[in-house]
Protein backbone atom coordinates (compact mmCIF):
# COMPACT_ATOMS: atom_id res chain seq x y z
CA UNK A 1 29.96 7.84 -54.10
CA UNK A 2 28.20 7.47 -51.02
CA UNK A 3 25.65 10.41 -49.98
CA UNK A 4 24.98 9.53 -46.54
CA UNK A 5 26.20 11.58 -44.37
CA UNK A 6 27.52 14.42 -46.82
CA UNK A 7 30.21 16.64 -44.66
CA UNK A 8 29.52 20.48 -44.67
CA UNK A 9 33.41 20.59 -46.41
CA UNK A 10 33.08 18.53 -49.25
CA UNK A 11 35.29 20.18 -52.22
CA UNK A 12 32.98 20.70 -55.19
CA UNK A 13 32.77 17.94 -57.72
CA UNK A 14 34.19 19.10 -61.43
CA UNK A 15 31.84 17.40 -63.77
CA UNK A 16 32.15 17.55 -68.09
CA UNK A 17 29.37 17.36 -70.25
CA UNK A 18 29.00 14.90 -73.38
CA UNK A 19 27.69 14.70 -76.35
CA UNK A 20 24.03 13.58 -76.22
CA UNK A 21 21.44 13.89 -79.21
CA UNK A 22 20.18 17.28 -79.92
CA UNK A 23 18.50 18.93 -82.99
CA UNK A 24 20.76 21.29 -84.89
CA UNK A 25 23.99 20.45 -82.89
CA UNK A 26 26.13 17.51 -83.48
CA UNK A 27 29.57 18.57 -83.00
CA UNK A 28 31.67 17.14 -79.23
CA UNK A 29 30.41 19.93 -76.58
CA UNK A 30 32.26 20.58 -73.23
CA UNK A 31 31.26 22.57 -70.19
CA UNK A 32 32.50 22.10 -66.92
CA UNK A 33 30.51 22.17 -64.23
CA UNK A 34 32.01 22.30 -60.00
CA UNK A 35 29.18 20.80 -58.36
CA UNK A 36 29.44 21.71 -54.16
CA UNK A 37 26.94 19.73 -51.80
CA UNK A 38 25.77 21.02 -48.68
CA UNK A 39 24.02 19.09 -46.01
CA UNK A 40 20.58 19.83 -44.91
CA UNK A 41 19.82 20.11 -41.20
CA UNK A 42 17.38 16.65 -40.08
CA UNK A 43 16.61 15.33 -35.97
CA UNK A 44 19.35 12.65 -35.32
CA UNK A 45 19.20 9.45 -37.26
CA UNK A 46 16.57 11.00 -39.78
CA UNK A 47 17.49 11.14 -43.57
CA UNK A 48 16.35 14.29 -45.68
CA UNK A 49 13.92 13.36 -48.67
CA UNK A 50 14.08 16.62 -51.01
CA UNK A 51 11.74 17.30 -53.86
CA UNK A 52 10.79 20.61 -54.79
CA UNK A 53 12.96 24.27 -55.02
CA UNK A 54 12.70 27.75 -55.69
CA UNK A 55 13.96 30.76 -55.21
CA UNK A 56 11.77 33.14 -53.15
CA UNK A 57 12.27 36.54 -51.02
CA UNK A 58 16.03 35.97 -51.56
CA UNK A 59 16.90 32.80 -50.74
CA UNK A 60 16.42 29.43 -51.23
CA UNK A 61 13.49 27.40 -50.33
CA UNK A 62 13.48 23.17 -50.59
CA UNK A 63 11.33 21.30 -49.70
CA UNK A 64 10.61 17.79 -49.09
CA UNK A 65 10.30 15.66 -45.60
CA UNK A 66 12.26 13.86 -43.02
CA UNK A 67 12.21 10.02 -43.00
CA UNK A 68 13.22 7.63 -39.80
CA UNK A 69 14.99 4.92 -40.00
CA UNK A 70 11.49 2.82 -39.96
CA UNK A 71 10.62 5.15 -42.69
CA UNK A 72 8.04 7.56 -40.48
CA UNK A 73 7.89 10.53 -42.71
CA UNK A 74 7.40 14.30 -41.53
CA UNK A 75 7.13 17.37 -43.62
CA UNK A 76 10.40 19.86 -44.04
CA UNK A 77 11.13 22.91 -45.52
CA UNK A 78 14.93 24.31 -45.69
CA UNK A 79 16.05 27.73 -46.57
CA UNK A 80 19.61 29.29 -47.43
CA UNK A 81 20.65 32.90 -48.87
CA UNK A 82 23.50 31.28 -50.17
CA UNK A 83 23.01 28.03 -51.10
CA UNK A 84 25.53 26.12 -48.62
CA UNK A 85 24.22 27.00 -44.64
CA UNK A 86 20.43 25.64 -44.78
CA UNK A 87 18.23 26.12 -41.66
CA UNK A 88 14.65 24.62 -41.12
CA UNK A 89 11.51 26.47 -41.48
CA UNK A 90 8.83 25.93 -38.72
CA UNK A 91 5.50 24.04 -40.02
CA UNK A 92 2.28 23.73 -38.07
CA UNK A 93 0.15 20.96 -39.66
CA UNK A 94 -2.58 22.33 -37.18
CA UNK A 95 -4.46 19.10 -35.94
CA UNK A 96 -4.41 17.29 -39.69
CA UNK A 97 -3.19 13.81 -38.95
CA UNK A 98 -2.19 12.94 -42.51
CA UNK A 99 -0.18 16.62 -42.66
CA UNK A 100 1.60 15.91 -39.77
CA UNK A 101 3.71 13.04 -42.02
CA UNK A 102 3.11 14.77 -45.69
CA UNK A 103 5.80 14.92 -48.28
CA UNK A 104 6.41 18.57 -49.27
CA UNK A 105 6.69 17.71 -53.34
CA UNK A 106 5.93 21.26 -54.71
CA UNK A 107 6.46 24.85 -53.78
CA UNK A 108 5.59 28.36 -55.59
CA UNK A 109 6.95 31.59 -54.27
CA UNK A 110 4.09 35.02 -55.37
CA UNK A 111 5.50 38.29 -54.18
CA UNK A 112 8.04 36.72 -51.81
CA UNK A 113 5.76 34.93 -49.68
CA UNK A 114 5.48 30.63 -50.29
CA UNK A 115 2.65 28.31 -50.88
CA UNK A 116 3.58 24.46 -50.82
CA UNK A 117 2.05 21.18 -51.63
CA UNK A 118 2.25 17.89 -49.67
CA UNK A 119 0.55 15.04 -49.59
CA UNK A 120 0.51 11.96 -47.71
CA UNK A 121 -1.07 8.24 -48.61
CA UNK A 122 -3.32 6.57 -46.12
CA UNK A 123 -6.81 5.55 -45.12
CA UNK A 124 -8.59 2.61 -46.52
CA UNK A 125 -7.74 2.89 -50.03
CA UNK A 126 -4.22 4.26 -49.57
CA UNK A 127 -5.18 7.27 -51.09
CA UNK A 128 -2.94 10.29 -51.73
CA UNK A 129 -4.25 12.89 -48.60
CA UNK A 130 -3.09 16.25 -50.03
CA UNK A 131 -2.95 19.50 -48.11
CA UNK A 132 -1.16 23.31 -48.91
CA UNK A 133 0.78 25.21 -46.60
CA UNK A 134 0.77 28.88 -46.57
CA UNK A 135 3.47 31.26 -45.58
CA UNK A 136 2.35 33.56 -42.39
CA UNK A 137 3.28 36.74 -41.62
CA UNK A 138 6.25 35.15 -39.00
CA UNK A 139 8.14 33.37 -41.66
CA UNK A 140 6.64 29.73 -41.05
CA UNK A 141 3.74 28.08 -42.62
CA UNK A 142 0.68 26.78 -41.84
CA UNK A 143 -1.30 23.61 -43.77
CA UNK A 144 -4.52 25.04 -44.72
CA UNK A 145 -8.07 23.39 -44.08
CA UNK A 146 -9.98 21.38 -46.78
CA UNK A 147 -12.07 19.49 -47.04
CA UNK A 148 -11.61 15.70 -48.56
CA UNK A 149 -13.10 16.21 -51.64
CA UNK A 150 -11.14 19.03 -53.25
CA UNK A 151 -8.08 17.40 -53.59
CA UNK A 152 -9.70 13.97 -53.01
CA UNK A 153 -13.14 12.44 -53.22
CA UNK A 154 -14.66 10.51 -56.34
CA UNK A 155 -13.51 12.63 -58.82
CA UNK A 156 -9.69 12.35 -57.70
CA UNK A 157 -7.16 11.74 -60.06
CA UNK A 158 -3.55 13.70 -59.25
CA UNK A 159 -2.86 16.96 -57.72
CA UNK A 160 0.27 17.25 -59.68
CA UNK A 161 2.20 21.01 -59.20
CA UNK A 162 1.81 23.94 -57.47
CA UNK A 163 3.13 27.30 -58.67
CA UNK A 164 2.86 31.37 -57.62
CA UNK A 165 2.48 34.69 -60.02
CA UNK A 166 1.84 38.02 -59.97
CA UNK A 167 -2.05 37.11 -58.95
CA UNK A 168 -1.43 33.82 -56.54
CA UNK A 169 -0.67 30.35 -57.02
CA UNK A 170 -2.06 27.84 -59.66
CA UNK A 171 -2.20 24.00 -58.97
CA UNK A 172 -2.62 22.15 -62.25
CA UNK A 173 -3.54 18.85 -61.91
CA UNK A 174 -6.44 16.10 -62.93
CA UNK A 175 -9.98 15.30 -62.16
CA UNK A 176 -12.25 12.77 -63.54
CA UNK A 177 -13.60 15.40 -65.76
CA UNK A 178 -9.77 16.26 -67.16
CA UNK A 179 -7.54 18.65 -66.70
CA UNK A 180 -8.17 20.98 -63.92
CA UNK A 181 -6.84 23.71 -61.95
CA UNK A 182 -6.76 24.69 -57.78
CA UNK A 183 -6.46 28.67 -58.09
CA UNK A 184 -5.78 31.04 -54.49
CA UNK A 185 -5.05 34.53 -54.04
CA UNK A 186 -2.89 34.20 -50.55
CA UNK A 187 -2.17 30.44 -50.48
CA UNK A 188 -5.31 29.00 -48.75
CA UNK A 189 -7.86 28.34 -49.26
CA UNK A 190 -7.92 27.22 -53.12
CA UNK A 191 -10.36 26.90 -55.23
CA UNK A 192 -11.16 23.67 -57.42
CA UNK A 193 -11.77 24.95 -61.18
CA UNK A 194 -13.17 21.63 -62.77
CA UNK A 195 -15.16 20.58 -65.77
CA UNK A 196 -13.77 24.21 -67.58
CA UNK A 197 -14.27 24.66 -71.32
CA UNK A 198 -11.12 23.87 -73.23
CA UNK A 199 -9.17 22.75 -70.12
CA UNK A 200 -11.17 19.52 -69.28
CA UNK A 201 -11.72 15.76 -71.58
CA UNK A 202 -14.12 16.81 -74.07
CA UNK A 203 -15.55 13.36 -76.31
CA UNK A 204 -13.12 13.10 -78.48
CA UNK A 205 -9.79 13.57 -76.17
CA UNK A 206 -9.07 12.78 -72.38
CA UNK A 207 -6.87 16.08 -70.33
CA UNK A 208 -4.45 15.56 -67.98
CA UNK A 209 -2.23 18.89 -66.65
CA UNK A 210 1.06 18.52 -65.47
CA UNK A 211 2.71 21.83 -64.67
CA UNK A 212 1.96 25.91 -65.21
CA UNK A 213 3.46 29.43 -65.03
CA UNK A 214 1.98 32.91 -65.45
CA UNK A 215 2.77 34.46 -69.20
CA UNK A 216 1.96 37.41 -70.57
CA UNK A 217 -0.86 38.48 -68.12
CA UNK A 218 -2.62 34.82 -67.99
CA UNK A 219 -1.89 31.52 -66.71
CA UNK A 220 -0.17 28.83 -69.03
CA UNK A 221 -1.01 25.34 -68.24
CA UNK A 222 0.74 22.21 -69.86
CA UNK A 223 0.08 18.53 -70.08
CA UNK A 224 -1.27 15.85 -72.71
CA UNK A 225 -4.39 14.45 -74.50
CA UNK A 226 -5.26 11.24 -75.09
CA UNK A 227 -6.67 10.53 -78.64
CA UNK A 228 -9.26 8.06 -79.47
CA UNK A 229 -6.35 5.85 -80.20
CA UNK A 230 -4.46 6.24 -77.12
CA UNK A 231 -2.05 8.07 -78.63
CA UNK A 232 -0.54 11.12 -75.78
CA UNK A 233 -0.13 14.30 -77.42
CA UNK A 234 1.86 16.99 -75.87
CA UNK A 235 -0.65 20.39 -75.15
CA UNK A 236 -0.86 23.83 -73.58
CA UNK A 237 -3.55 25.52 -72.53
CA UNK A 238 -3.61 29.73 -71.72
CA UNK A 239 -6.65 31.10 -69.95
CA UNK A 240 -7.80 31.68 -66.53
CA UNK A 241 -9.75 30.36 -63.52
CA UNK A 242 -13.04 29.11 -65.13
CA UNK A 243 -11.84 29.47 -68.33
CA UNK A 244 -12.42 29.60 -71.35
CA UNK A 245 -9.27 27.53 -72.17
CA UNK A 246 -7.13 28.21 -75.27
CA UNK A 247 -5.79 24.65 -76.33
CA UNK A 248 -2.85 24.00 -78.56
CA UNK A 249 -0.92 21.12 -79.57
CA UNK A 250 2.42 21.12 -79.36
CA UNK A 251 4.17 19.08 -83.13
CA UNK A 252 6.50 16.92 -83.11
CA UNK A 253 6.43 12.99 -82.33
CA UNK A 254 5.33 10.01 -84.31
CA UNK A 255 4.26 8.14 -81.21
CA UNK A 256 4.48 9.74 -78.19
CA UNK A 257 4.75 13.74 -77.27
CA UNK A 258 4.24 15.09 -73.72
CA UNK A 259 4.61 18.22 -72.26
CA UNK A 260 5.59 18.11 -68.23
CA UNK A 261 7.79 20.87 -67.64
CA UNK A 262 7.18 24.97 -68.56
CA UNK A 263 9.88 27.35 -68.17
CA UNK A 264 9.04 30.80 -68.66
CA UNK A 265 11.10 32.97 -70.61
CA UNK A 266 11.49 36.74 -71.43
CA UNK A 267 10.76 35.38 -75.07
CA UNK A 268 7.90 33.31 -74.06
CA UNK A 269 7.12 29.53 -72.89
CA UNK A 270 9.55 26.69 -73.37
CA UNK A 271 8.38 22.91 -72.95
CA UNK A 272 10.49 19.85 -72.30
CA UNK A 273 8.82 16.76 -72.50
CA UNK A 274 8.82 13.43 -74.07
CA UNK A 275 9.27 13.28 -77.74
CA UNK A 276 9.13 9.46 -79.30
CA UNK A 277 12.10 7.78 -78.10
CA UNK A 278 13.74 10.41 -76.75
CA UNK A 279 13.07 14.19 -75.03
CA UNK A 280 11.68 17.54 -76.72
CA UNK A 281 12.18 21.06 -76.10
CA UNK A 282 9.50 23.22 -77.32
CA UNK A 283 8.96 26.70 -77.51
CA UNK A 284 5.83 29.10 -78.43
CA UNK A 285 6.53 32.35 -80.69
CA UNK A 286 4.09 34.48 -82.16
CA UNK A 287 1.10 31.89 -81.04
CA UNK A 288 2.76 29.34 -82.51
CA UNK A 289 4.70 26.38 -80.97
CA UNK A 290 7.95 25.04 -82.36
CA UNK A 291 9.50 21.46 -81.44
CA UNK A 292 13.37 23.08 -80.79
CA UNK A 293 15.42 20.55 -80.58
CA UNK A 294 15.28 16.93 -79.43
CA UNK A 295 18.20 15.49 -77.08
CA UNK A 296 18.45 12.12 -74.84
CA UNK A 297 16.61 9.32 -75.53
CA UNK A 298 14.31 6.48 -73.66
CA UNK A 299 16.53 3.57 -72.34
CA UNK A 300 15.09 0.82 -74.21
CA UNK A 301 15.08 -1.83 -71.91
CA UNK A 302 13.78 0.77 -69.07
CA UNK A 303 11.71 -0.77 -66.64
CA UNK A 304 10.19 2.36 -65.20
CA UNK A 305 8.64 5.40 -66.85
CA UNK A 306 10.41 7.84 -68.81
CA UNK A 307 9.81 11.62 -67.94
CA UNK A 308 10.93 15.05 -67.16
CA UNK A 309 11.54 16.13 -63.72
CA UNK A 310 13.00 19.67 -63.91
CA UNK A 311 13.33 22.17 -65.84
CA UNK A 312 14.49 25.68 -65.66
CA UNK A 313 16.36 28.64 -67.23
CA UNK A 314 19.92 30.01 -66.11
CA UNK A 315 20.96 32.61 -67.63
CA UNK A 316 20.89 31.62 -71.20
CA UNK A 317 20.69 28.25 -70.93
CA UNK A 318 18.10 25.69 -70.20
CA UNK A 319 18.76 22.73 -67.88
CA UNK A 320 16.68 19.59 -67.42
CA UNK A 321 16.24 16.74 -65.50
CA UNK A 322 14.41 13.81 -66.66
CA UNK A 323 14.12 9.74 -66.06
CA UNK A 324 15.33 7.80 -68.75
CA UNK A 325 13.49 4.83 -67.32
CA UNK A 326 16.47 3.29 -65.73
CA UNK A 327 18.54 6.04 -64.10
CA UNK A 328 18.02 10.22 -63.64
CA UNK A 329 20.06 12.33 -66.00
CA UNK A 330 20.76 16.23 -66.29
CA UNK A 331 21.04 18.19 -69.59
CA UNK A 332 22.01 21.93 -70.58
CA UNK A 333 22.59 23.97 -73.47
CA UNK A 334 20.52 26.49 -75.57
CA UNK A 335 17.16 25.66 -76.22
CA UNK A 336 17.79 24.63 -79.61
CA UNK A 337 21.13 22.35 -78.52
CA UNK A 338 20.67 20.30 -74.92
CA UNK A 339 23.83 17.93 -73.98
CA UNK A 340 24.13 15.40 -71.84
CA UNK A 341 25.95 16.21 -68.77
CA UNK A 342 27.19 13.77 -65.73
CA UNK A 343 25.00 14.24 -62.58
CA UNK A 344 27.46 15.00 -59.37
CA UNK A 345 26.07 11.41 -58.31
CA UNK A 346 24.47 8.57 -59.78
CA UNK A 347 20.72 8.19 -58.97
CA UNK A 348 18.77 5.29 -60.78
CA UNK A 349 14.85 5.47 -60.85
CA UNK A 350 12.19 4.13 -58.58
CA UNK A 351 10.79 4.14 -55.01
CA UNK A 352 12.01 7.60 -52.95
CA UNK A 353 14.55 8.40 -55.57
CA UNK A 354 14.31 11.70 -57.06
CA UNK A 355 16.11 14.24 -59.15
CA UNK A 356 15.08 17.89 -59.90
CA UNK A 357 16.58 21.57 -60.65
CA UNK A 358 15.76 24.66 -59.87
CA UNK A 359 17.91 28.28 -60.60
CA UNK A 360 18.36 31.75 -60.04
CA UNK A 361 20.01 33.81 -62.71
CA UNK A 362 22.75 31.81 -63.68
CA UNK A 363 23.21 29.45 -60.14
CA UNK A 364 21.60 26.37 -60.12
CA UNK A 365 20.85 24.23 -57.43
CA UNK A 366 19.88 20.42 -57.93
CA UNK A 367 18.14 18.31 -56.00
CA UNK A 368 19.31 14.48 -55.52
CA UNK A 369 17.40 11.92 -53.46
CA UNK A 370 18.75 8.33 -53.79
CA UNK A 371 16.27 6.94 -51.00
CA UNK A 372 19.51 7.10 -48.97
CA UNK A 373 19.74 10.88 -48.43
CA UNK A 374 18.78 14.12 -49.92
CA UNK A 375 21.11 16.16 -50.99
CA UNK A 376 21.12 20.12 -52.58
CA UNK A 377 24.31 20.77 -54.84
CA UNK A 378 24.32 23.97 -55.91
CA UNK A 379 26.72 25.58 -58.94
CA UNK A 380 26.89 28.61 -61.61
CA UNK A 381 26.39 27.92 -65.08
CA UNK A 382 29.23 30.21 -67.22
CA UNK A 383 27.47 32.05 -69.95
């Protein structure tokens, strides 16, 4: 199917689940799904490059960037009540060279108003130049000062996700020192929170965090440690600013266990990640954690790394998107029962390619990029 160039009148795309691995549930599963696409508006000749949704002060928000054909990047955000007419959001990188061409890869919505995270590679090592945008009081947003060394600097590792709750936005990410977090009130400026008891490497494991939500009246931040035998371990960490930090592991997995996306729940925190050869749902119930169910599994000749790329809940049901190591995939189902469903088009892994989720009660709107074109598909999940 070709994506380029996706008309406004496409008829939606009837897609039917099958049978993938999952704990607990083995018999054939089928749930139709009518995928619709909608174009998103880009300057002539330009493809869209999405990567990041949400739903915020009743609509949609994407975002992402525009590309040229010589592959000159600048930032974009798109928004939609509905989920099929999009219309551009005005940005003012201010005089930041490096925001001026960022990728928009993350966005958290706190009491209807947006925060977003971009980043763009350059300079003399190439390294990742990462800014935040924050929502004004007109509608559009605004990158926000820093300076170099609090996303950058020495101590730079990866600035990994941004997300908002009831008191600001969270960015979890990594730091020489381990897992850290970037906290902020409004959106800008944030605060680096590194070197923090129980969050960061300690001498016998190495932190990196990956993703985060507010739970329960505290933040929730997930990611992995690295044993003294290499082995990755799937943890979560609950606390606050400068900490302390609560850790847990999460069980499960001979090999291999990572935690990389958190979905919160009425019932509490569910994790999908990596578990041994194939993916993990895991969910936290009276202060313990429970591996779910397992579903998927690794492509064993993949030549790229296998990994989670969305998750969220809609309605009832889960739904995650995740890299096999070869191509992108989508799954649904209860927590304890994920099948395999076909994407609405094919997108394999590597370079600009990219493949997310994000819902709102029970729509869901996905996010393809085959380095082509961007696309949003959007569709209802039937309880």
């Amino acid at each position: 199917m070709k994506l380029r160039g996706v008309p406004a009148t496409m008829l939606g795309v009837a897609v039917a689940a099958g049978l993938s691995g999952c704990g607990g549930h083995h018999e054939p599963a089928e749930a139709a799904l009518s995928w619709r696409a909608a174009p998103l508006p880009a300057p002539a000749g330009d493809r869209a490059m999405v990567r990041g949704a949400t739903w915020c002060g009743g609509r949609w928000v994407v975002v992402g960037a525009t590309a040229d054909p010589r592959g000159r990047t600048r930032p974009a955000v798109w928004a939609s009540a509905d989920g099929k007419r999009w219309a551009t959001l005005r940005l003012d990188p201010g005089d930041d060279y490096y925001a001026a061409r960022a990728i928009l890869g993350s966005v958290g919505c706190a009491h209807g108003r947006l925060a977003v995270l971009g980043a763009k590679s350059g300079g003399a090592h190439g390294n990742p130049r990462t800014a935040t945008w924050r929502q004004l009081n007109d509608g559009s947003l605004a990158a926000g000062p820093a300076r170099f060394e609090l996303y950058g600097g020495p101590s730079a590792v990866a600035v990994s996700r941004l997300v908002g709750g009831p008191r600001g936005y969270l960015i979890a990410g990594t730091r020489a020192s381990g897992a850290a977090v970037w906290t902020s009130p409004t959106g800008s400026p944030f605060r680096l929170h590194e070197g923090t008891r129980g969050l960061a490497s300690t001498s016998r494991v190495r932190t990196q965090a990956l993703d985060a939500a507010w739970l329960r009246g505290e933040w929730t931040v997930i990611g992995d440690s690295i044993d003294r035998t290499g082995r990755l371990i799937a943890t979560a960490w609950t606390g606050s600013g400068d900490g302390p930090w609560r850790p847990a592991r999460l069980p499960g997995g001979s090999t291999i266990t990572t935690a990389e996306r958190l979905v919160p729940t009425a019932a509490g925190p569910l994790v999908v990640g990596v578990d041994d050869g194939g993916f993990g749902v895991w969910s936290e119930r009276g202060g313990g954690w429970t591996l779910e169910s397992t579903f998927g599994r690794v492509d064993p000749g993949a030549t790229s790394a296998a990994y989670v790329s969305g998750a969220a809940l809609a309605g009832s049901r889960l739904v995650a998107t995740y890299s096999d190591g070869e191509r992108y995939r989508f799954a649904l189902g209860p927590p304890d029962g994920l099948v395999e469903a076909a994407l609405p088009a094919p997108v394999t892994v590597g370079g600009d390619r990219s493949v997310t989720v994000a819902t709102h009660g029970s729509e869901l709107l996905l996010l393809t990029d085959t380095g082509r074109q961007g696309v949003v598909w959007l569709t209802r999940i039937q309880r």
